[in-house]
PDB file of N, CA and C in Angstrom:
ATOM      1  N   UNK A   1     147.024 109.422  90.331  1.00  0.00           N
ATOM      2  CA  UNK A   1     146.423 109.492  89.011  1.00  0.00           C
ATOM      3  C   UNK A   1     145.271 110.479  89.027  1.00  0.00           C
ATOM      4  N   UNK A   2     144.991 111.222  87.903  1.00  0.00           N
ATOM      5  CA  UNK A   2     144.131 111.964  87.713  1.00  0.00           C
ATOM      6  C   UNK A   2     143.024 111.640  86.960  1.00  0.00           C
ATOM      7  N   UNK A   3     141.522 111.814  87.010  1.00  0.00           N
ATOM      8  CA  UNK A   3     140.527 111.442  85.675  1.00  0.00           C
ATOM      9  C   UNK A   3     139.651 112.174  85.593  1.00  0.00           C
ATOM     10  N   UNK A   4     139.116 112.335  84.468  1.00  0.00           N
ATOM     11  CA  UNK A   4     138.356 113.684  84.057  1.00  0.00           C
ATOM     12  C   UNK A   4     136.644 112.728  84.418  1.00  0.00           C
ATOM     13  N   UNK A   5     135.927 112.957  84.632  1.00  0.00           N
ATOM     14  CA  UNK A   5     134.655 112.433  84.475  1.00  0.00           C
ATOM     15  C   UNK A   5     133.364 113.196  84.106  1.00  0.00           C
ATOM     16  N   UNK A   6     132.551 112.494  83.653  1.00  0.00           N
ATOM     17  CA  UNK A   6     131.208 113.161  83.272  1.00  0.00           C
ATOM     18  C   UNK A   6     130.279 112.026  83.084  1.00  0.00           C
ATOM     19  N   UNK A   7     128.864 112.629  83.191  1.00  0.00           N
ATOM     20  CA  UNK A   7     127.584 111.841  83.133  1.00  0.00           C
ATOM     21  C   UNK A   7     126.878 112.612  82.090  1.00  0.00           C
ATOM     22  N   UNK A   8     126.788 111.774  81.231  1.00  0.00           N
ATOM     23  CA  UNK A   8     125.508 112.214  79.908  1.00  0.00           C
ATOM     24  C   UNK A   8     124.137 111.441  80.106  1.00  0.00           C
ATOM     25  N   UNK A   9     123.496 112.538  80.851  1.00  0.00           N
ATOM     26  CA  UNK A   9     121.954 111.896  80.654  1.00  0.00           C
ATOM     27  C   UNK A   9     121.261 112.306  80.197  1.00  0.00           C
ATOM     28  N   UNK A  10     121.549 112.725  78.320  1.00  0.00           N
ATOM     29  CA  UNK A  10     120.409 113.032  77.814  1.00  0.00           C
ATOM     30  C   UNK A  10     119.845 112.338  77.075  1.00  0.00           C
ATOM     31  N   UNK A  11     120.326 110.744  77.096  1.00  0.00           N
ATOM     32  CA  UNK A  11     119.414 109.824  77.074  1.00  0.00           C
ATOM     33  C   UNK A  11     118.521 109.179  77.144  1.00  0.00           C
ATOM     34  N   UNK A  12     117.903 107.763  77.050  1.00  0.00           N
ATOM     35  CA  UNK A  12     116.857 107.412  78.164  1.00  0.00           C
ATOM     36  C   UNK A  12     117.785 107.024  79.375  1.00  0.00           C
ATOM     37  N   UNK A  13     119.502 106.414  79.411  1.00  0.00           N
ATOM     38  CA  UNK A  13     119.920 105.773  79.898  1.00  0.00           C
ATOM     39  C   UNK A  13     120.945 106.415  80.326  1.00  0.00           C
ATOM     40  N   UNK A  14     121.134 106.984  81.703  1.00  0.00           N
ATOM     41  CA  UNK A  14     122.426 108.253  81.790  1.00  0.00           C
ATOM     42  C   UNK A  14     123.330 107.348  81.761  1.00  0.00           C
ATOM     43  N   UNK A  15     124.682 108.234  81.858  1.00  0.00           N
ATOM     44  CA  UNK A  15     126.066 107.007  81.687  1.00  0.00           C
ATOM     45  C   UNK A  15     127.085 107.987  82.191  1.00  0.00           C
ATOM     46  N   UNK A  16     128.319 107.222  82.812  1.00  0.00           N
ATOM     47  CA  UNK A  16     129.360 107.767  83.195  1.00  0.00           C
ATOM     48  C   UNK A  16     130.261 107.781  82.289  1.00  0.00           C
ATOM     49  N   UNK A  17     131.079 108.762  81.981  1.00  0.00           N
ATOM     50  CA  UNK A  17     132.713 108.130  81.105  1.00  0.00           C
ATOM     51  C   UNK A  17     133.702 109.407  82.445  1.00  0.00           C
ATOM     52  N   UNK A  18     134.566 108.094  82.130  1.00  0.00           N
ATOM     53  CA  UNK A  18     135.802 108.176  82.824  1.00  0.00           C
ATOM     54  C   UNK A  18     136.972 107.966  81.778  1.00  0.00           C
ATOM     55  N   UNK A  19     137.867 109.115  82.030  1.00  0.00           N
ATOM     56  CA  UNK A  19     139.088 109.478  80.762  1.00  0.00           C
ATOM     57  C   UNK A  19     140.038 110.091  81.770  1.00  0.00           C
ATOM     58  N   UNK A  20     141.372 108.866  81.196  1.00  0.00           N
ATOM     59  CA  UNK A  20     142.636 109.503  81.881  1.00  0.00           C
ATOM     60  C   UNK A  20     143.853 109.115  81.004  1.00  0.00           C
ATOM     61  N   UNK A  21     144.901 109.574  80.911  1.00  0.00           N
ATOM     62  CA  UNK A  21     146.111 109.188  80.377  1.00  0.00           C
ATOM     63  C   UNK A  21     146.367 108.214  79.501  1.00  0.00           C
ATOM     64  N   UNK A  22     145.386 106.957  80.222  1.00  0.00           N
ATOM     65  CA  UNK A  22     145.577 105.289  79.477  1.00  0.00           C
ATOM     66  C   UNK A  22     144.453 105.246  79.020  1.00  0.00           C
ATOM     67  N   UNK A  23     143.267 105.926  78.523  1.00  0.00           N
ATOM     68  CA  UNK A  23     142.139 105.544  78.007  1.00  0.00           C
ATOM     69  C   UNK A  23     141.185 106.428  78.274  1.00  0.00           C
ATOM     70  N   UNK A  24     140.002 105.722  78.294  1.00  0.00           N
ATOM     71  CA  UNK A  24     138.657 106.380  78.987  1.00  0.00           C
ATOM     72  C   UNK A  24     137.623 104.718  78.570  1.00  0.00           C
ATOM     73  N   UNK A  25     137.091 105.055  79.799  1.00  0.00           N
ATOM     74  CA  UNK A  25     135.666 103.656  80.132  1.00  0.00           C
ATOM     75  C   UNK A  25     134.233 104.527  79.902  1.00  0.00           C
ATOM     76  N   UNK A  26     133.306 103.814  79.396  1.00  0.00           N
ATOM     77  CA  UNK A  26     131.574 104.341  79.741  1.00  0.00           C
ATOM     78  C   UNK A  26     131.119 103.065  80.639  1.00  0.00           C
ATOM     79  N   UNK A  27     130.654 103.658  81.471  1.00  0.00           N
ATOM     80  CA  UNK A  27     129.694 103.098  82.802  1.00  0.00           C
ATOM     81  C   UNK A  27     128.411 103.003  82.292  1.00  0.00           C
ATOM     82  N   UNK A  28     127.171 102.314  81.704  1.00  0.00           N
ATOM     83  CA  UNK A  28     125.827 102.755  82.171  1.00  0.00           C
ATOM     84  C   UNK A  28     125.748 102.621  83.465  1.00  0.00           C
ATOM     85  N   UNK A  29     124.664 103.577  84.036  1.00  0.00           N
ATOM     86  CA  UNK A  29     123.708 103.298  85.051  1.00  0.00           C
ATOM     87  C   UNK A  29     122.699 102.429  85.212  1.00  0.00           C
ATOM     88  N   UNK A  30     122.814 101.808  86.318  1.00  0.00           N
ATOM     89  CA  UNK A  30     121.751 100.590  86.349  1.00  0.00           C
ATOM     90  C   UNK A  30     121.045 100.572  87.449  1.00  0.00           C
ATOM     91  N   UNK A  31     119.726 101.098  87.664  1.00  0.00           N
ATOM     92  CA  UNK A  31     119.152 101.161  88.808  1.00  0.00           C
ATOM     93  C   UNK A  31     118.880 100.004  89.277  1.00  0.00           C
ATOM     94  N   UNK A  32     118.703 100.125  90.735  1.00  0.00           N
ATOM     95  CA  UNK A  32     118.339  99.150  91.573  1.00  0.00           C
ATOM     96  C   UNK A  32     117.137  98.577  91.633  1.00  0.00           C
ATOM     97  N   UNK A  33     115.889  99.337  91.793  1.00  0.00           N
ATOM     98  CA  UNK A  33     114.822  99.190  91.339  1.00  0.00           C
ATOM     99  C   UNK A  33     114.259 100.360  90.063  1.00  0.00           C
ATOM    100  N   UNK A  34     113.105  98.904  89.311  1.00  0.00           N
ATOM    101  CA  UNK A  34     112.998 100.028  88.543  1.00  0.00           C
ATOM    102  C   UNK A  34     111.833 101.286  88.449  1.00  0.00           C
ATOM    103  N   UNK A  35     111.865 102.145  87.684  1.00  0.00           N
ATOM    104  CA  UNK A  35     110.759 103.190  87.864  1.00  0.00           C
ATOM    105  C   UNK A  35     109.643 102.779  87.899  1.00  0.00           C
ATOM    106  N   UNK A  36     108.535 103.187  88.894  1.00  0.00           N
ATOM    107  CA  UNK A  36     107.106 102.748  88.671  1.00  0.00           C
ATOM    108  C   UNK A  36     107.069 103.845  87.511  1.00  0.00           C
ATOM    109  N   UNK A  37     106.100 102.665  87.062  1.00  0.00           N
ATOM    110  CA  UNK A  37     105.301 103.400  85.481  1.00  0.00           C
ATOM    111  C   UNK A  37     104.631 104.549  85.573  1.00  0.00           C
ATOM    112  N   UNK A  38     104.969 105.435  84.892  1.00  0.00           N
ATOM    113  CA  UNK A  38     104.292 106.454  85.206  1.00  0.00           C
ATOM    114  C   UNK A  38     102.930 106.812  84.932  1.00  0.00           C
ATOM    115  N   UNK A  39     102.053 105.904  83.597  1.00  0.00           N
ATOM    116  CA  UNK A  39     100.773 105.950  83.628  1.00  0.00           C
ATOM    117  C   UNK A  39     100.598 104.418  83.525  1.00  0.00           C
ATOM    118  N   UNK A  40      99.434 103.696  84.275  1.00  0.00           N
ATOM    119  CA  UNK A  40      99.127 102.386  84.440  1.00  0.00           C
ATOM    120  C   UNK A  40      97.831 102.707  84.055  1.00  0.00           C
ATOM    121  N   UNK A  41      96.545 101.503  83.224  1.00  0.00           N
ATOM    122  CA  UNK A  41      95.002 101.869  83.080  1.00  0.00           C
ATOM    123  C   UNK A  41      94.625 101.998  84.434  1.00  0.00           C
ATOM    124  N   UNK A  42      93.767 102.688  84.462  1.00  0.00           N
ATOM    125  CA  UNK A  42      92.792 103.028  85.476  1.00  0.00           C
ATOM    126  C   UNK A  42      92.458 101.420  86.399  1.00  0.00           C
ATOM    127  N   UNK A  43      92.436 101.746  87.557  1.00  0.00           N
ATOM    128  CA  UNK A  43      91.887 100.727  88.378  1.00  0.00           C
ATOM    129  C   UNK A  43      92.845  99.163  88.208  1.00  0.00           C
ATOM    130  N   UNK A  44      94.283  99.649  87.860  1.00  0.00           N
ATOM    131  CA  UNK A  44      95.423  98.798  88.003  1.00  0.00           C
ATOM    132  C   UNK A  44      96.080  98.859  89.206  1.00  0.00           C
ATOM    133  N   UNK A  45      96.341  97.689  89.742  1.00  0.00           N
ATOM    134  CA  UNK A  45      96.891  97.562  91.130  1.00  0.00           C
ATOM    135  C   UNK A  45      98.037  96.814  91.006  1.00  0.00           C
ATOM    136  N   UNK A  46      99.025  97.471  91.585  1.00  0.00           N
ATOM    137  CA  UNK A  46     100.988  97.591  90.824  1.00  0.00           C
ATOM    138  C   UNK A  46     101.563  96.815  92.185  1.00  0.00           C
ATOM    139  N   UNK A  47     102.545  96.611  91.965  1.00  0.00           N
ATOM    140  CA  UNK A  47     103.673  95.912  93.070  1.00  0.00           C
ATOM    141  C   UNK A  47     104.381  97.670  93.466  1.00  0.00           C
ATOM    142  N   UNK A  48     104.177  97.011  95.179  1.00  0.00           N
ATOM    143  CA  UNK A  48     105.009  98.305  95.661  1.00  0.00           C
ATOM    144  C   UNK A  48     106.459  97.868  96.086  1.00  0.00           C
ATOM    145  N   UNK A  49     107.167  96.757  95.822  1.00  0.00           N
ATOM    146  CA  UNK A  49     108.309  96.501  95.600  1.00  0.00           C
ATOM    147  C   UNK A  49     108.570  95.113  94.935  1.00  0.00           C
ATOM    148  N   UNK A  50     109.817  94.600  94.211  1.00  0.00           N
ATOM    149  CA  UNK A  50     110.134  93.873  93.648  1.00  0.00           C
ATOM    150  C   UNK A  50     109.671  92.247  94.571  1.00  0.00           C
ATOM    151  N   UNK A  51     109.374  91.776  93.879  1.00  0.00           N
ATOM    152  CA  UNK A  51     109.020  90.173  94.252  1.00  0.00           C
ATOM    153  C   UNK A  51     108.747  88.992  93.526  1.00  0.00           C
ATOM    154  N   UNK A  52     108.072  87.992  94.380  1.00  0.00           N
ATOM    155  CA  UNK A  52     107.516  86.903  93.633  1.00  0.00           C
ATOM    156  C   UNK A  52     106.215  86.497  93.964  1.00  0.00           C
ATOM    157  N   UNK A  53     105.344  86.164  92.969  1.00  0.00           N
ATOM    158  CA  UNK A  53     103.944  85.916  93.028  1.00  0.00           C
ATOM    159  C   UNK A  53     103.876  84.017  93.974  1.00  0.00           C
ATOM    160  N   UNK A  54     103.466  84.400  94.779  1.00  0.00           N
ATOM    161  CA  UNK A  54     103.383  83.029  95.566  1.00  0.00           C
ATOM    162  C   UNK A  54     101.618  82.303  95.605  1.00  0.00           C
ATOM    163  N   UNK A  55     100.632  83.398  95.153  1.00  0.00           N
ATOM    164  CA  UNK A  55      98.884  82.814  95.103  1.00  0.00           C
ATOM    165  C   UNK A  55      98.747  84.343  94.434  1.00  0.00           C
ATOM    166  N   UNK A  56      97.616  83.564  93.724  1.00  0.00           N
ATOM    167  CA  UNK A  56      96.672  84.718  93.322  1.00  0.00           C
ATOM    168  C   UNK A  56      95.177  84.166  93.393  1.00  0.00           C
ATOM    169  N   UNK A  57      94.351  84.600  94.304  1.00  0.00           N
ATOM    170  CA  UNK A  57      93.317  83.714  94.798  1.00  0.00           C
ATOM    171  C   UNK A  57      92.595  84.524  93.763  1.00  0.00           C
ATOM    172  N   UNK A  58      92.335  85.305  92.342  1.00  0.00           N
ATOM    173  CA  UNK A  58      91.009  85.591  92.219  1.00  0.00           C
ATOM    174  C   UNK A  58      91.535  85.552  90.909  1.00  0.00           C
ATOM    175  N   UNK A  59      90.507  85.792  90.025  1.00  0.00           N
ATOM    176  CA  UNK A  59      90.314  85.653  88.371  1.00  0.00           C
ATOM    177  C   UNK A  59      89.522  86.439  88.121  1.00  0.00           C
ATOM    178  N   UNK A  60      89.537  86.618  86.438  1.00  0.00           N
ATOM    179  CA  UNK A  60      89.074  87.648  85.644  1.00  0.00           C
ATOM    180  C   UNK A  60      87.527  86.914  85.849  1.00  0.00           C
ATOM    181  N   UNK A  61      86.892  87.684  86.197  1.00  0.00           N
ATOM    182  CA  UNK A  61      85.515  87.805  86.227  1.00  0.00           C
ATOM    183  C   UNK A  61      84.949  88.038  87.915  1.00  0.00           C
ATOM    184  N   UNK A  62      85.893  87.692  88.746  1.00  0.00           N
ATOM    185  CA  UNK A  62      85.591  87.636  90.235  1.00  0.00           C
ATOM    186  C   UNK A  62      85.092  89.109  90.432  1.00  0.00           C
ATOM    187  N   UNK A  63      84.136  89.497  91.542  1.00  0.00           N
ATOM    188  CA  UNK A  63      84.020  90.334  92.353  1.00  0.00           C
ATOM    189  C   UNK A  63      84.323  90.449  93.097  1.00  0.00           C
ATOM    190  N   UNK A  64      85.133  91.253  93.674  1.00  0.00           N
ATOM    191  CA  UNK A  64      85.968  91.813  94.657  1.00  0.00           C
ATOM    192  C   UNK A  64      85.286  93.376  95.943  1.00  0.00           C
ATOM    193  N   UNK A  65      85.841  93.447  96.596  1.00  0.00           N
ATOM    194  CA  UNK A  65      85.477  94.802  97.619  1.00  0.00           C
ATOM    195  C   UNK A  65      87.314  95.059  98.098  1.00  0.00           C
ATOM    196  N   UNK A  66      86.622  96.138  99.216  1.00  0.00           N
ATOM    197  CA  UNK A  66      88.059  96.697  99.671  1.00  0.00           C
ATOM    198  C   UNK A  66      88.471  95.511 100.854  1.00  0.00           C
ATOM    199  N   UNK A  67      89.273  95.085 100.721  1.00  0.00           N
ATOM    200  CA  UNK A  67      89.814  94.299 102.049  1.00  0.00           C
ATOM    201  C   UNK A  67      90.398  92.625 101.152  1.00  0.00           C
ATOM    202  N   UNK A  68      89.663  92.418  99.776  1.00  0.00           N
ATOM    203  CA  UNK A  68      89.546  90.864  99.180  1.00  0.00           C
ATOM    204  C   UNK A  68      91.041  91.100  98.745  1.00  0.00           C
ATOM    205  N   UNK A  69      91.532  89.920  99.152  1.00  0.00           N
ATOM    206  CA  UNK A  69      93.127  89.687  98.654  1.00  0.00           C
ATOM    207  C   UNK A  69      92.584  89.552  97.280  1.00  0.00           C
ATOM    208  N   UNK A  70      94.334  90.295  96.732  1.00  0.00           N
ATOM    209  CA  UNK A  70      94.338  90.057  94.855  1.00  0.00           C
ATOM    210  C   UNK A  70      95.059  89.050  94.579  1.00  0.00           C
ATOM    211  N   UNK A  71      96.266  89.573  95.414  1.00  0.00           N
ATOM    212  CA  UNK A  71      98.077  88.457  95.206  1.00  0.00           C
ATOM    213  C   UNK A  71      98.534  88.370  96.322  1.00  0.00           C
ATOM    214  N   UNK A  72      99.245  87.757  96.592  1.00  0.00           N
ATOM    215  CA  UNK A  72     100.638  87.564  97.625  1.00  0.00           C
ATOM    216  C   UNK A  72     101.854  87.157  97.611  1.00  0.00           C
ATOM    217  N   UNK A  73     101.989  87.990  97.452  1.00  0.00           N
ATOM    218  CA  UNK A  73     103.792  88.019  96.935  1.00  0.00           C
ATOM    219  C   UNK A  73     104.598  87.560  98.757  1.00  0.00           C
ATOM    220  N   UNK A  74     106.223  87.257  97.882  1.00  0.00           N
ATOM    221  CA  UNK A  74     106.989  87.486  98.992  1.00  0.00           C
ATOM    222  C   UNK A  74     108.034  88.344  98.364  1.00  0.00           C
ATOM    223  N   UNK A  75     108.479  89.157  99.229  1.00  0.00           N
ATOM    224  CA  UNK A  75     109.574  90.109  98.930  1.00  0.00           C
ATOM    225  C   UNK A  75     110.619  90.210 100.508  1.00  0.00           C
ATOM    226  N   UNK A  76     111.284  89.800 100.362  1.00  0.00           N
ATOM    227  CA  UNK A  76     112.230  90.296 101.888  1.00  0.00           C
ATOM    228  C   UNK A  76     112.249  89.425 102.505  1.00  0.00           C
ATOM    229  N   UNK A  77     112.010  87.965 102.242  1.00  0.00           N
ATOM    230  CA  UNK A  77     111.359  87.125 103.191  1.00  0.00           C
ATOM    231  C   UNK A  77     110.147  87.186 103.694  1.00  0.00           C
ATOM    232  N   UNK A  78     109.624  88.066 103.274  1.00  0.00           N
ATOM    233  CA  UNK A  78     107.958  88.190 103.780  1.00  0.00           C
ATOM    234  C   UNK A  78     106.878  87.870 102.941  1.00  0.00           C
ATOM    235  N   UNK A  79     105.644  87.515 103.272  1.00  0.00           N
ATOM    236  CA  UNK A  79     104.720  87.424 102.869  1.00  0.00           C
ATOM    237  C   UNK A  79     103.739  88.786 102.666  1.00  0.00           C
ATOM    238  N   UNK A  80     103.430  89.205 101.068  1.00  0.00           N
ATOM    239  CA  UNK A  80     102.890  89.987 101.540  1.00  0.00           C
ATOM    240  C   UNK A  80     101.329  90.089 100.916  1.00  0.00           C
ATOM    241  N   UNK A  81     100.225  90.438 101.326  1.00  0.00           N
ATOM    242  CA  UNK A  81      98.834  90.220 100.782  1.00  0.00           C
ATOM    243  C   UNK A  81      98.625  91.927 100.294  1.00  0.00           C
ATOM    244  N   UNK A  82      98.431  91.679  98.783  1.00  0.00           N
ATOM    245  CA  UNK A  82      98.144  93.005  98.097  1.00  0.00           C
ATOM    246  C   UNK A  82      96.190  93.039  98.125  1.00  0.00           C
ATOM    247  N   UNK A  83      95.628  93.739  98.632  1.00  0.00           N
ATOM    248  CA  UNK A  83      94.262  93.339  98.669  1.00  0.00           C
ATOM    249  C   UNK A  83      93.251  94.758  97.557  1.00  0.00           C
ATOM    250  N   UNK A  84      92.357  94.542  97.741  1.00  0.00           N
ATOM    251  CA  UNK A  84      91.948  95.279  96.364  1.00  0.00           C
ATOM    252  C   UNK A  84      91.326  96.575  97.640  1.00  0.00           C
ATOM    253  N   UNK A  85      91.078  97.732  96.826  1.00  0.00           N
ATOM    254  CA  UNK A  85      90.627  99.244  97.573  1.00  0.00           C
ATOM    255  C   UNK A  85      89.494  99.515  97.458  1.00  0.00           C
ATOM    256  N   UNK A  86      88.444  99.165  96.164  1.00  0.00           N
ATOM    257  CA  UNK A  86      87.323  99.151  95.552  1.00  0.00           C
ATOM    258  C   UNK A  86      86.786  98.100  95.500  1.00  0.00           C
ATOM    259  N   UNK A  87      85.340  98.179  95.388  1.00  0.00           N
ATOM    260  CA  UNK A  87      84.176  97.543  94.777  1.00  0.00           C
ATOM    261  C   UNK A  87      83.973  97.134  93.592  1.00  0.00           C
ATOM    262  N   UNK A  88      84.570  96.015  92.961  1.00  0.00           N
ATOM    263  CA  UNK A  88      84.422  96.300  91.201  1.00  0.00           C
ATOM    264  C   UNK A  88      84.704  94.594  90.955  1.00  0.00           C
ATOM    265  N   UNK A  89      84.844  94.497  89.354  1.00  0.00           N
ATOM    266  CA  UNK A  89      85.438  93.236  88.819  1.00  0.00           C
ATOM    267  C   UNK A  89      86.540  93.003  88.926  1.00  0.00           C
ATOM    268  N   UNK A  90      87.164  91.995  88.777  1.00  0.00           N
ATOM    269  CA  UNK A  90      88.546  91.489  87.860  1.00  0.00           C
ATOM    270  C   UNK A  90      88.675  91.600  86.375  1.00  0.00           C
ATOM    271  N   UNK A  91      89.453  93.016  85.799  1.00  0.00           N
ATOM    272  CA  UNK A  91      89.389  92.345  84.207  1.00  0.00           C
ATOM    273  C   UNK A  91      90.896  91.820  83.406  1.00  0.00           C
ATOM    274  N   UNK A  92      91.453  92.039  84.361  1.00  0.00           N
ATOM    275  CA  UNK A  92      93.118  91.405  83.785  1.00  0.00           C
ATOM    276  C   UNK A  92      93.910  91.068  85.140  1.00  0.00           C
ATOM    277  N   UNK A  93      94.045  89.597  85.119  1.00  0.00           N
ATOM    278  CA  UNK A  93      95.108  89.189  85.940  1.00  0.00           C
ATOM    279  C   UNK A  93      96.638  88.765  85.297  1.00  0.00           C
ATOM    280  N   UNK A  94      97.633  89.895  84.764  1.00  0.00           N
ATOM    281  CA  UNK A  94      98.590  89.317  84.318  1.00  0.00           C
ATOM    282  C   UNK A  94      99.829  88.629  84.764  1.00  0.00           C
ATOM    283  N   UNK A  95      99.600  88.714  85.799  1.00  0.00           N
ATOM    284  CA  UNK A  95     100.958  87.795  86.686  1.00  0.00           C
ATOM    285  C   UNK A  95     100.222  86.446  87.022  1.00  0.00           C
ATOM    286  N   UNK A  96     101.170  85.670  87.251  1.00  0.00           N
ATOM    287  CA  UNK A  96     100.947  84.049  87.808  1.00  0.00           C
ATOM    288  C   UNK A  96     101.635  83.412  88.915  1.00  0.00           C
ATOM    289  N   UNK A  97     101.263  82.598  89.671  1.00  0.00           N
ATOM    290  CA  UNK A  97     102.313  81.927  90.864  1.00  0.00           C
ATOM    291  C   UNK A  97     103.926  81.950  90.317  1.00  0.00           C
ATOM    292  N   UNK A  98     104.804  82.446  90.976  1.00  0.00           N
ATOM    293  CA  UNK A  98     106.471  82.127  90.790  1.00  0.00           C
ATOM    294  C   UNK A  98     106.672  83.159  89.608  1.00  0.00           C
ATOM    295  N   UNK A  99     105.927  84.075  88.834  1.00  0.00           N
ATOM    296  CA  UNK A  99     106.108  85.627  88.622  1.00  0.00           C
ATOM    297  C   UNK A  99     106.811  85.872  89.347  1.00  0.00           C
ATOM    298  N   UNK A 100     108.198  86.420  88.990  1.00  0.00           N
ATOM    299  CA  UNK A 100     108.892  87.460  89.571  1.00  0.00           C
ATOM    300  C   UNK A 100     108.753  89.351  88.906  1.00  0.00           C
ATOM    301  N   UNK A 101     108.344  89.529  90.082  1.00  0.00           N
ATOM    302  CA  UNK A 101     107.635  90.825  89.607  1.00  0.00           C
ATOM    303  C   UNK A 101     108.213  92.238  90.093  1.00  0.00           C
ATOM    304  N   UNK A 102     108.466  93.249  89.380  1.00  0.00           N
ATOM    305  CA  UNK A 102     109.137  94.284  89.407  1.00  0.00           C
ATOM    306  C   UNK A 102     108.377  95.407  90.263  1.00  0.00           C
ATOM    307  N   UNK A 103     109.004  96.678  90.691  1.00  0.00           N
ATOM    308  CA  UNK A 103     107.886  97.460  91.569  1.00  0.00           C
ATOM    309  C   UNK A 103     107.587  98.308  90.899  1.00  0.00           C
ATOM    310  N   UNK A 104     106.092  98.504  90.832  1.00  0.00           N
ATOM    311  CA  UNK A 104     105.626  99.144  89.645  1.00  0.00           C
ATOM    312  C   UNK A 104     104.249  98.787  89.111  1.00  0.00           C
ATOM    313  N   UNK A 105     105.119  96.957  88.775  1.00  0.00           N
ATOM    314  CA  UNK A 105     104.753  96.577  87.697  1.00  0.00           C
ATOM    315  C   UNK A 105     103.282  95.765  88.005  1.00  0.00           C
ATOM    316  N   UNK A 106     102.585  95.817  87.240  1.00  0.00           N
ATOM    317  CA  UNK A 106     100.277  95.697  87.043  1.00  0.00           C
ATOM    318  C   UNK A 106     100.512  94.272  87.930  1.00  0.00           C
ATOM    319  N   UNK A 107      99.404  94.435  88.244  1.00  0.00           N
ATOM    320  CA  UNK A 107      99.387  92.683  89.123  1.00  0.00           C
ATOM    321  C   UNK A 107      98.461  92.168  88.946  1.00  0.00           C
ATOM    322  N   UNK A 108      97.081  93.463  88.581  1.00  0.00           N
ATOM    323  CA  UNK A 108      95.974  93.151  89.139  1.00  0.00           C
ATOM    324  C   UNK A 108      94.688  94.158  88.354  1.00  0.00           C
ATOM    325  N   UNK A 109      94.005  94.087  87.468  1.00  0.00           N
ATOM    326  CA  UNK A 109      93.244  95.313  87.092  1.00  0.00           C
ATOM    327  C   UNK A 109      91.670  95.049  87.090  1.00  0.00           C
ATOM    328  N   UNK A 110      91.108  95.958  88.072  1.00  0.00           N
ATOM    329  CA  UNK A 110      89.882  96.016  88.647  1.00  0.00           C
ATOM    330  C   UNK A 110      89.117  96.956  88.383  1.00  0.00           C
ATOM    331  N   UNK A 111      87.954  97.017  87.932  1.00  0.00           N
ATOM    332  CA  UNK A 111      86.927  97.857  86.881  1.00  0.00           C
ATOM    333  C   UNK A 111      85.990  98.570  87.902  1.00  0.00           C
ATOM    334  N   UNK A 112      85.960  99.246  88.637  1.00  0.00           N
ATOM    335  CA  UNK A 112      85.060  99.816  89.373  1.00  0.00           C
ATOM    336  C   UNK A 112      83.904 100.110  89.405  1.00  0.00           C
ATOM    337  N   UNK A 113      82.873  99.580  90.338  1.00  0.00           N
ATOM    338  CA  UNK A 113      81.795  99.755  90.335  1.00  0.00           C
ATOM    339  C   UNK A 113      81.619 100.987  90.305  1.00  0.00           C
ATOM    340  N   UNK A 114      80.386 101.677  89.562  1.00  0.00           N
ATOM    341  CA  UNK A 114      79.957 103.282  89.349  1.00  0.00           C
ATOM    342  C   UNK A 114      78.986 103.060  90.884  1.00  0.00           C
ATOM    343  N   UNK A 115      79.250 104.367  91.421  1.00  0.00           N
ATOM    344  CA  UNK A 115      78.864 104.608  92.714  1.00  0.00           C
ATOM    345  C   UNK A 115      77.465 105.561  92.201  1.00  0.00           C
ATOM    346  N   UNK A 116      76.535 105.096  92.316  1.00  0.00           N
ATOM    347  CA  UNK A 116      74.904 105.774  91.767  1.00  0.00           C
ATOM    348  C   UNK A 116      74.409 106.701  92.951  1.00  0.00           C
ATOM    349  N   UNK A 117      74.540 108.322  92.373  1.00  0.00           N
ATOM    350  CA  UNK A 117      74.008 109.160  93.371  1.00  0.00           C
ATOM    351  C   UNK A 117      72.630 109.287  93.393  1.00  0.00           C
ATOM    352  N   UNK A 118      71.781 109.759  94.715  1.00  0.00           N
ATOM    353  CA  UNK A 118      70.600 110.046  94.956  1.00  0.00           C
ATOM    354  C   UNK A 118      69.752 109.647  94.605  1.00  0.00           C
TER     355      UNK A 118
END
């Protein structure tokens, strides 16, 4: 058997069609994981792969430094501790324990302390 094929992605959503003798099918594409966002607010701290929120030891108003766990997810069977990079507040915690969370996607948004020169 023979089939003609093509991908139209001038969509948001590319797609396959497949056409032969007895018909033709459209495929979407369905990624595996999805795209990290391409702009997040400032001082948002994202999942670097798909998971589940298992603790989130801090809240909106906490002070944080570089090293203070935010979340801890498991992904893979693992445990993993997302910890904060900066010196600053908590001003949005939008995930919760048993969140299943996408990679990408905000976990955690922390307001940075202004670093005062000289």
């Amino acid at each position: 058997r023979q089939f003609d094929t093509a991908i139209d992605d001038r969509g948001d959503q590319p797609v396959v069609v497949v056409g032969g003798s007895a018909g033709s099918a459209t495929f979407e594409v369905v990624r595996r994981f999805t795209e990290p966002i391409a702009e997040v607010a400032a001082g948002s701290t994202t999942a670097g792969m798909p998971g589940t929120i298992v603790a989130v030891p801090v809240a909106v108003g906490d002070a944080v430094g570089p090293g203070t766990p935010l979340v801890v997810m498991e992904a893979m069977k693992m445990e993993l501790v997302v910890e904060a990079v900066v010196d600053g507040v908590v001003t949005a915690v939008p995930v919760a324990v048993g969140d299943a969370v996408e990679a990408g996607q905000v976990l955690v948004v922390i307001e940075a302390d202004e670093i005062s020169e000289g």
